[in-house]
C-alpha atoms as a PDB file:
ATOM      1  CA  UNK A   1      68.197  71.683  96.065  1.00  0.00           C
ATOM      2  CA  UNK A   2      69.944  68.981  93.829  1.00  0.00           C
ATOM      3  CA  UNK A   3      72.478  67.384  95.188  1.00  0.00           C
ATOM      4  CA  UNK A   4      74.839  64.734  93.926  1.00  0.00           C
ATOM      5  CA  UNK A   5      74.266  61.620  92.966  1.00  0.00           C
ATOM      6  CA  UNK A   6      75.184  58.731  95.896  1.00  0.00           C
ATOM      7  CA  UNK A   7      77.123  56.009  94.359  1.00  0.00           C
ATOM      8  CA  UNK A   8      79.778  53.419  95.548  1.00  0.00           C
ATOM      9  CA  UNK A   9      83.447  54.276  96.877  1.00  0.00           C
ATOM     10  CA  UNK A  10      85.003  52.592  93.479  1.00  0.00           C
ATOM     11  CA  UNK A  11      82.182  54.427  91.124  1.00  0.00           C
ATOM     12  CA  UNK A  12      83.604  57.558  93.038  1.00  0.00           C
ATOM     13  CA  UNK A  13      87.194  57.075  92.927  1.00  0.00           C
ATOM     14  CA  UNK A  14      86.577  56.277  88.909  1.00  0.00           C
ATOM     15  CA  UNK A  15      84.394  59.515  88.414  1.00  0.00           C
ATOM     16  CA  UNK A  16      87.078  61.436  90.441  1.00  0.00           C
ATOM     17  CA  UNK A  17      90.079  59.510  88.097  1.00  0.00           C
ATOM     18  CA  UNK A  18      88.181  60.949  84.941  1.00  0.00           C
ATOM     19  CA  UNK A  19      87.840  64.310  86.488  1.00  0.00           C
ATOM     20  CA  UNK A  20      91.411  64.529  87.158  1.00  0.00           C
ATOM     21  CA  UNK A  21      92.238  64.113  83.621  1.00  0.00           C
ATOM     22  CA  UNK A  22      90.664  67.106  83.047  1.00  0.00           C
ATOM     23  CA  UNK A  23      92.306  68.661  85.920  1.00  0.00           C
ATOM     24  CA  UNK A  24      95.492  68.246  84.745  1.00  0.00           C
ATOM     25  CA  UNK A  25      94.814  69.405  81.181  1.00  0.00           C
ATOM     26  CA  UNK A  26      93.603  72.722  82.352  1.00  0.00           C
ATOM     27  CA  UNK A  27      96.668  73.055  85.015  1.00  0.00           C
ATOM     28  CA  UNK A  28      98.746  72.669  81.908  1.00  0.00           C
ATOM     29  CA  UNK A  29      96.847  75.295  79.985  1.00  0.00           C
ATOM     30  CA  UNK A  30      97.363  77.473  82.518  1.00  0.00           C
ATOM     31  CA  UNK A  31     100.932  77.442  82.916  1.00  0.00           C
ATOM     32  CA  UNK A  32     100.964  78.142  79.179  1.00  0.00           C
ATOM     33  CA  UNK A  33      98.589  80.827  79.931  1.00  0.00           C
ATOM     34  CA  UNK A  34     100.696  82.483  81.951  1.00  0.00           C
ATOM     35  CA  UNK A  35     103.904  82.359  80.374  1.00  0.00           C
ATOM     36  CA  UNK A  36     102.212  84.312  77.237  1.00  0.00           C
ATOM     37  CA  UNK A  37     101.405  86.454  79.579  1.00  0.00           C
ATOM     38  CA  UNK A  38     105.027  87.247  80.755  1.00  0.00           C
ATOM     39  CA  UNK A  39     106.069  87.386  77.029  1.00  0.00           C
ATOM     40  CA  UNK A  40     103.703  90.008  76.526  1.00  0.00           C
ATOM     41  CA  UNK A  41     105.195  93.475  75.599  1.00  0.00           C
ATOM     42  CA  UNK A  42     105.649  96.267  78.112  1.00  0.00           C
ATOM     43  CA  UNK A  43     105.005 100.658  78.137  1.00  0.00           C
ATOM     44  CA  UNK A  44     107.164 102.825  79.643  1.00  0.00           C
ATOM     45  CA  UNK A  45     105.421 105.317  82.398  1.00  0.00           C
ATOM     46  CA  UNK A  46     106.731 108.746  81.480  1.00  0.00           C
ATOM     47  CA  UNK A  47     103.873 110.622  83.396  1.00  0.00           C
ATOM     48  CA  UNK A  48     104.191 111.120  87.011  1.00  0.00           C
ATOM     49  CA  UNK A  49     101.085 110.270  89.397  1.00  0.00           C
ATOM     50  CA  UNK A  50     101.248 112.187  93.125  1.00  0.00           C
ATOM     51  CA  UNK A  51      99.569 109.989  95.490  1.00  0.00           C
ATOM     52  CA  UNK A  52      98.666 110.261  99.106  1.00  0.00           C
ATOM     53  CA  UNK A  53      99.724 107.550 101.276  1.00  0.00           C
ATOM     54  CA  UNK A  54     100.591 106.678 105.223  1.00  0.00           C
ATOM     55  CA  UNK A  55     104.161 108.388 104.841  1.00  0.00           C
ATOM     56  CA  UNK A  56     102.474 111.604 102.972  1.00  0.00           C
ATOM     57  CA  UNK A  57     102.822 112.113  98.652  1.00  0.00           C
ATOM     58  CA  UNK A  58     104.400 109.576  96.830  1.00  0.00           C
ATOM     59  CA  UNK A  59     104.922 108.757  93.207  1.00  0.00           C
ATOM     60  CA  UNK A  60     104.393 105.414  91.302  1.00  0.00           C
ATOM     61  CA  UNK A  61     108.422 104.732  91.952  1.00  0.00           C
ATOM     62  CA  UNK A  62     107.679 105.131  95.748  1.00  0.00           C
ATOM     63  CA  UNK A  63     104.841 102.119  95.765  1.00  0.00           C
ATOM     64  CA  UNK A  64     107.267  99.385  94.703  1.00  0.00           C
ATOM     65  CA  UNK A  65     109.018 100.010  98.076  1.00  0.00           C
ATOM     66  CA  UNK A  66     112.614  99.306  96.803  1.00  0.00           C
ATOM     67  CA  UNK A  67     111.236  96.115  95.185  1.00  0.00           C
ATOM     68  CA  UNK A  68     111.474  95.072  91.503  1.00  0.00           C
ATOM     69  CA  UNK A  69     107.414  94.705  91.049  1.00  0.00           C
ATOM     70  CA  UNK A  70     104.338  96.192  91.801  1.00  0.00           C
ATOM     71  CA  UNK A  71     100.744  94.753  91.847  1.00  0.00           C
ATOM     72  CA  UNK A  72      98.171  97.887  91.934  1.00  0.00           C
ATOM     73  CA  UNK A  73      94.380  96.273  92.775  1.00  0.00           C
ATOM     74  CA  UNK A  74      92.068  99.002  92.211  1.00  0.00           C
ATOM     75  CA  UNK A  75      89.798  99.462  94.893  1.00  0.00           C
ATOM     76  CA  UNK A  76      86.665 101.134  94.326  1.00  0.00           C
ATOM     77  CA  UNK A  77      85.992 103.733  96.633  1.00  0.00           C
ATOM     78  CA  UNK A  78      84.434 106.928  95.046  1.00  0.00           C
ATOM     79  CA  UNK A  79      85.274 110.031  96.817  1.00  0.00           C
ATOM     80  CA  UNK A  80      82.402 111.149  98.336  1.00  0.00           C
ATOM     81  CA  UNK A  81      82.094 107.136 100.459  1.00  0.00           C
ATOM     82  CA  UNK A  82      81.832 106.628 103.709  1.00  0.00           C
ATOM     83  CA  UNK A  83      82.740 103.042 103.154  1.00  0.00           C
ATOM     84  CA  UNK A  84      84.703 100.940 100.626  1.00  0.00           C
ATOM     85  CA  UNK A  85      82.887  98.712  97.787  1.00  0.00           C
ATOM     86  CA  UNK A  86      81.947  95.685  99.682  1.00  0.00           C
ATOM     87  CA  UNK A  87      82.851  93.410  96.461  1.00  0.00           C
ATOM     88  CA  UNK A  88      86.470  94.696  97.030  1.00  0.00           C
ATOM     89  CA  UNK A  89      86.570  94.700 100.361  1.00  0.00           C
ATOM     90  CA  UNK A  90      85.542  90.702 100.268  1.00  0.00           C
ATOM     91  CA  UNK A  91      88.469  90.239  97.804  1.00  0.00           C
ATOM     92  CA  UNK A  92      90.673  92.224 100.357  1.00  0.00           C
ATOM     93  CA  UNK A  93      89.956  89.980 103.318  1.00  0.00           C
ATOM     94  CA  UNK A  94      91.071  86.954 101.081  1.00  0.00           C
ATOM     95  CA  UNK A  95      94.999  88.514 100.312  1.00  0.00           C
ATOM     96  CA  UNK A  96      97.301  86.463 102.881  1.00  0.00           C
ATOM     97  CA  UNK A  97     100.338  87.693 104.169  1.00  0.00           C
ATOM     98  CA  UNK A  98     102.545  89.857 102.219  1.00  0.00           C
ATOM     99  CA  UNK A  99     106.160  89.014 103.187  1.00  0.00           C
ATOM    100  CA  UNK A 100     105.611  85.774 100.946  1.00  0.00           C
ATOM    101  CA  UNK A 101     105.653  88.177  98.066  1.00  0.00           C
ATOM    102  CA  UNK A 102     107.833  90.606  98.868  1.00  0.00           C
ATOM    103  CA  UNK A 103     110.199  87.649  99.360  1.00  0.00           C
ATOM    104  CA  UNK A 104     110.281  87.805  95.316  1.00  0.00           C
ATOM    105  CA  UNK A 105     110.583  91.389  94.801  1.00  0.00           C
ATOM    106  CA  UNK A 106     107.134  92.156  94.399  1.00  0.00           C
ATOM    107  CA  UNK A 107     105.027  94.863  96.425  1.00  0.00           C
ATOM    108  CA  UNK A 108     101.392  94.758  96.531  1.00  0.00           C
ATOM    109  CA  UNK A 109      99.096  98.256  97.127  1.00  0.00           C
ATOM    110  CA  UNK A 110      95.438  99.189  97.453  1.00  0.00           C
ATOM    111  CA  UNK A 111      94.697 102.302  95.074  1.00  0.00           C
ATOM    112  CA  UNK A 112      91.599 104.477  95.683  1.00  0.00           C
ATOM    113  CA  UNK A 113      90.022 107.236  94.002  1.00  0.00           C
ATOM    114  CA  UNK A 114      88.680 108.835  97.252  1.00  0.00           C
ATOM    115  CA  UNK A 115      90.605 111.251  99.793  1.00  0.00           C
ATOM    116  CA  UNK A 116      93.252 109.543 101.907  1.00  0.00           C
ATOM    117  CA  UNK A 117      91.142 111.084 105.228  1.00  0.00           C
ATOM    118  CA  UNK A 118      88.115 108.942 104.210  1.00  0.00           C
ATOM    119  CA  UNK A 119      90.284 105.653 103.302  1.00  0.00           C
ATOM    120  CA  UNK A 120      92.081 106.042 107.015  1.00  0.00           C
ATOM    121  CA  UNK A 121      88.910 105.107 108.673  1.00  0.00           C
ATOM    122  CA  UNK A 122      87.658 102.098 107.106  1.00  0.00           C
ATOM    123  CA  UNK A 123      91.325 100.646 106.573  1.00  0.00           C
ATOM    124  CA  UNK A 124      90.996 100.661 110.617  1.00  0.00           C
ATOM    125  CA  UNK A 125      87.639  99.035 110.854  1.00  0.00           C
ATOM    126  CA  UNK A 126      88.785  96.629 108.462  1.00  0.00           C
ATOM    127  CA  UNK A 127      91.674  95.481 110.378  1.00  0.00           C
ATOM    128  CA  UNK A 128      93.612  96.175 106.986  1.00  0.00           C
ATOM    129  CA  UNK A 129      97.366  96.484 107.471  1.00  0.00           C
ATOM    130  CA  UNK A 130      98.000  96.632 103.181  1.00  0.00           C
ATOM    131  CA  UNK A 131      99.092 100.081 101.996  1.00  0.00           C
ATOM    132  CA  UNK A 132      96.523 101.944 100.931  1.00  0.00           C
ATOM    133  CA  UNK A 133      96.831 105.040  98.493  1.00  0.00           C
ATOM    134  CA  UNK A 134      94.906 107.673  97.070  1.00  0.00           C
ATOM    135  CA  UNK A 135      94.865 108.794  93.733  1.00  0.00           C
ATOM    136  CA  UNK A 136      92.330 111.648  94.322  1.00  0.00           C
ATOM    137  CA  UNK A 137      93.077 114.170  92.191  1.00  0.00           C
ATOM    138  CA  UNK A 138      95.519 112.707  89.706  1.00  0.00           C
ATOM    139  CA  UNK A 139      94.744 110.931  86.116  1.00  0.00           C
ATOM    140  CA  UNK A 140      96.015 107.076  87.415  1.00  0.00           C
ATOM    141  CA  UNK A 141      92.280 105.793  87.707  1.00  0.00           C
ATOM    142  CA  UNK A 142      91.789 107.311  83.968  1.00  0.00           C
ATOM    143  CA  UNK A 143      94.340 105.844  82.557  1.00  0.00           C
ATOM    144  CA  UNK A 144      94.232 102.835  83.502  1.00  0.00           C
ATOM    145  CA  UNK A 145      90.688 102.611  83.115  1.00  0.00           C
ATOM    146  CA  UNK A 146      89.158 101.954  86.149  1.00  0.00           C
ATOM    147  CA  UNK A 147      87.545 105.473  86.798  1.00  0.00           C
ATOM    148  CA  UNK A 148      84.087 106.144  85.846  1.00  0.00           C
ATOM    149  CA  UNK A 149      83.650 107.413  82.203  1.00  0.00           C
ATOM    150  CA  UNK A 150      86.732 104.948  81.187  1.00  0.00           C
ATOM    151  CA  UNK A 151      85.435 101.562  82.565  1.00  0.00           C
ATOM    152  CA  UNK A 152      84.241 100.656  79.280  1.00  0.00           C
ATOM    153  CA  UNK A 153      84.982  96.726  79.302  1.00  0.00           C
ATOM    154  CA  UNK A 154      88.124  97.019  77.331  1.00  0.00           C
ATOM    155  CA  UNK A 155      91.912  95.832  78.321  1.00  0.00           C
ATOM    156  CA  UNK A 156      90.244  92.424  79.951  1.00  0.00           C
ATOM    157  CA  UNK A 157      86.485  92.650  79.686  1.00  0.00           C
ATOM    158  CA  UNK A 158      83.551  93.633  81.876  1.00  0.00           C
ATOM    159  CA  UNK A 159      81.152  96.407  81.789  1.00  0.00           C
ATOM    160  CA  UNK A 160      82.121  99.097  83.954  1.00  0.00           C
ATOM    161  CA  UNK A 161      79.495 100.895  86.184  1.00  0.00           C
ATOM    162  CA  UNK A 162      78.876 104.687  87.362  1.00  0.00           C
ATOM    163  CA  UNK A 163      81.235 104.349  90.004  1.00  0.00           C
ATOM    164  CA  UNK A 164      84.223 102.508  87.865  1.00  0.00           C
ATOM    165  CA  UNK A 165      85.456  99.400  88.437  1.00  0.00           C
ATOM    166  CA  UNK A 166      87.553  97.282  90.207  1.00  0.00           C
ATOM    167  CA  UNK A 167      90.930  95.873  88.882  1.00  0.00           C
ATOM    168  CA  UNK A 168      94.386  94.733  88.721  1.00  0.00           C
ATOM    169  CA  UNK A 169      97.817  96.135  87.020  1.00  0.00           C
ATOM    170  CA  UNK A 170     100.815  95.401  87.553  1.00  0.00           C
ATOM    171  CA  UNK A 171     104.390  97.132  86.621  1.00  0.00           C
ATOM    172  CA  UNK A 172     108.039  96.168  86.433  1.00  0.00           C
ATOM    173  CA  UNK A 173     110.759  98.794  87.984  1.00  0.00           C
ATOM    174  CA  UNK A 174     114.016  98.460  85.930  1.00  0.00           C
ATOM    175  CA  UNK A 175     116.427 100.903  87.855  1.00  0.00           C
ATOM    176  CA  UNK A 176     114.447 104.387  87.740  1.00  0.00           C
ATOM    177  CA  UNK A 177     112.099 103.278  85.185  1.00  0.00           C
ATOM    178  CA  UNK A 178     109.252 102.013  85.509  1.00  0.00           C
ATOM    179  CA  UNK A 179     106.870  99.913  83.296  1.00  0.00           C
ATOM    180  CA  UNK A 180     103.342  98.805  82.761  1.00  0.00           C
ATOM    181  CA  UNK A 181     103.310  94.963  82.126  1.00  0.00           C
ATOM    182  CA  UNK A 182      99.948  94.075  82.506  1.00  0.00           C
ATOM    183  CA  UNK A 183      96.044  94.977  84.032  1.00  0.00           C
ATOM    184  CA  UNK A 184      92.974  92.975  84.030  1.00  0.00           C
ATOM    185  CA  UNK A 185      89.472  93.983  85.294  1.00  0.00           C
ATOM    186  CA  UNK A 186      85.843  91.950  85.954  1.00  0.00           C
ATOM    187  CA  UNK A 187      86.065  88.534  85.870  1.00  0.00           C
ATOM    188  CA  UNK A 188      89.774  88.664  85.175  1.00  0.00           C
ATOM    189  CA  UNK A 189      90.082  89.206  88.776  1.00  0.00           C
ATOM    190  CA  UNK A 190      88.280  85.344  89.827  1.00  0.00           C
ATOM    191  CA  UNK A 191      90.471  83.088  91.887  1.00  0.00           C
ATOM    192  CA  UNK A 192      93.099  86.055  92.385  1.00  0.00           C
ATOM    193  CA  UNK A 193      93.775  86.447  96.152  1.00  0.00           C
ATOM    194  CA  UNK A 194      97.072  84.190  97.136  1.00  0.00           C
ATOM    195  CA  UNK A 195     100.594  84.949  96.377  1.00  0.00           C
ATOM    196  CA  UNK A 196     101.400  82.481  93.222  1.00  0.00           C
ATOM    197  CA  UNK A 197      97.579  84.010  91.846  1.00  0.00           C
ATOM    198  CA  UNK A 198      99.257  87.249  91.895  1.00  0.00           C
ATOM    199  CA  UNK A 199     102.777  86.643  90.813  1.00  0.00           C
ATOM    200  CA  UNK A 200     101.472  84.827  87.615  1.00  0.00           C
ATOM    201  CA  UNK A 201     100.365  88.199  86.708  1.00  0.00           C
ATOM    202  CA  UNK A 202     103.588  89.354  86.641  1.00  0.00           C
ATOM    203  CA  UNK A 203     106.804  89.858  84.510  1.00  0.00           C
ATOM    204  CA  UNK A 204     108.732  87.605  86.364  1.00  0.00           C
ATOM    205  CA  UNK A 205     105.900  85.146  87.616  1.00  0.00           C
ATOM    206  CA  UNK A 206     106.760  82.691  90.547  1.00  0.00           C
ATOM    207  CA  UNK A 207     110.542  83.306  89.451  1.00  0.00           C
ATOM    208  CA  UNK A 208     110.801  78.561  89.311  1.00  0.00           C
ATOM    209  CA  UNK A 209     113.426  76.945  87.197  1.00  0.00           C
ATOM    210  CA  UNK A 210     110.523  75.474  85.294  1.00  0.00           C
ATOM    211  CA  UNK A 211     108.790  78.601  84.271  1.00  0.00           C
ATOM    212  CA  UNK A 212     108.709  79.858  80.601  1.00  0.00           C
ATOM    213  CA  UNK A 213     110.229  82.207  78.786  1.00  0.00           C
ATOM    214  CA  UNK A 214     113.378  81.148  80.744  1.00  0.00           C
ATOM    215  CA  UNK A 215     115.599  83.412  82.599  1.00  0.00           C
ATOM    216  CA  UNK A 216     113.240  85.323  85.002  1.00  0.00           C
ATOM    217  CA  UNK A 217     114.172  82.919  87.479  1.00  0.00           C
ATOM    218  CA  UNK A 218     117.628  84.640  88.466  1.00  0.00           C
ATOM    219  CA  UNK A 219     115.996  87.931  87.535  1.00  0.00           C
ATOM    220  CA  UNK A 220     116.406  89.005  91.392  1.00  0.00           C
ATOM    221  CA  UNK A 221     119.527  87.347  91.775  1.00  0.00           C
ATOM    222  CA  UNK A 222     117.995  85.298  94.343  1.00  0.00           C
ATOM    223  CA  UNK A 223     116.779  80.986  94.574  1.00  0.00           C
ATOM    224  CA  UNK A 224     114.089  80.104  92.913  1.00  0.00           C
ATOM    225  CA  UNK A 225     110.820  80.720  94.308  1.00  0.00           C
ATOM    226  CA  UNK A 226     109.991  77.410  95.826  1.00  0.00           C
ATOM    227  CA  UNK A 227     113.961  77.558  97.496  1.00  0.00           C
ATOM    228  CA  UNK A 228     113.203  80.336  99.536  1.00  0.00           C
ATOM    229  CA  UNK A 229     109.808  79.692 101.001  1.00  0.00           C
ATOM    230  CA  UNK A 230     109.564  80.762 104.850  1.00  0.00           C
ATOM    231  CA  UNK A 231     107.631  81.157 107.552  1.00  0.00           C
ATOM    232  CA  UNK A 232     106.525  84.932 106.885  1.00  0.00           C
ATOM    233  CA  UNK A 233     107.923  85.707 110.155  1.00  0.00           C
ATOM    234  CA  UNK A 234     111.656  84.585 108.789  1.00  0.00           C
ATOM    235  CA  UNK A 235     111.674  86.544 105.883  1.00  0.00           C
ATOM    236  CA  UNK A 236     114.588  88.907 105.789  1.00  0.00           C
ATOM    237  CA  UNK A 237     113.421  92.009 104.232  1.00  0.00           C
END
């Protein structure tokens, strides 16, 4: 194994000065990064999805939970498992707690392609308390190509295997319509897993004074993000 190189507290601290430099140049690039992102254009859903949840059938409406936003990850879980893809399951066991989002409007779901009867089991050994979803039997996983013969590497890159792929997409509810703002897939999924990773996916981001395009802040009629950080036990739902 290499390791690195063993030099003096002030040749570290000067190394680490340097590296920050950079640090701060890609922070910056991100935060550009992401407000293209939230100026990016947006499709109106006009087909309705029947899924299969805790609380029986439910439509795409029904996921957001009364909240203005809805983060979909697409878990891969063919119907004919026993067991969820271990890959997603990892990336599950990372997501903290989700009153920190909700606290901005924003609902977060697992989507499956198996039978809700087979997801039931391993949410439990899993210790999962997320909503879970199934999409068996309905064309979501097609069209928003994560199912099998659509996981073709396109809308965010990465090859796509027999059994799909995993993913990301994310909608905005405006009254009773709903809208498709954004989805990413493969690698577009890397240091996703915390609250701000997720809401900079989203139409109205972190919802912070400083944010670009301006005005999403107030979007929810509510402080800015920051403002109205809790404990997650505090939260007022």
């Amino acid at each position: 194994m290499t390791l690195p190189r063993i030099v003096s507290r002030e040749e570290w601290r000067a190394a680490r000065e340097e590296l920050l430099v950079a640090e701060k140049a890609a922070t910056r690039a991100r935060d550009a990064l992401n407000a293209d992102r939230r100026r990016l254009p947006m499709v109106e859903i006009d087909k309705e999805y029947v899924f299969e949840g805790g609380d029986g059938k439910a439509t795409l409406p029904d996921l957001f939970a009364g909240r203005r936003q809805l983060v979909v990850y697409h878990f891969m879980f063919a119907p004919e498992w026993d067991a969820g893809c271990r890959s997603c399951s990892a990336f599950v066991d990372q997501i903290g707690h989700l009153a920190h989002l909700r606290a901005r409007g924003t609902e977060l779901v697992l989507v499956s392609r198996a039978p809700y009867t087979r997801l039931l089991p391993f949410k439990a050994r899993m210790g999962w308390v997320l909503p879970w979803y199934s999409s068996c039997g309905n064309d979501f996983d097609r069209d928003f190509r994560v199912a099998p013969d659509r996981a073709d590497g396109a809308d965010g890159g990465g090859e796509g295997g027999p059994d799909g792929r995993p993913g990301v997409s994310c909608f905005l509810r405006d009254r009773d319509r709903v809208f498709h703002t954004y989805s990413t897939y493969g690698r577009g999924l890397d240091g996703l897993g915390s609250t701000t990773s997720f809401l900079d996916l989203t139409a109205l981001g972190r919802q912070e004074e400083w944010e670009r395009p301006e005005g999403r802040a107030s979007a929810l009629g509510a402080p800015a993000g920051s403002e109205r950080v809790r404990y997650h036990d505090e939260y007022e739902d």
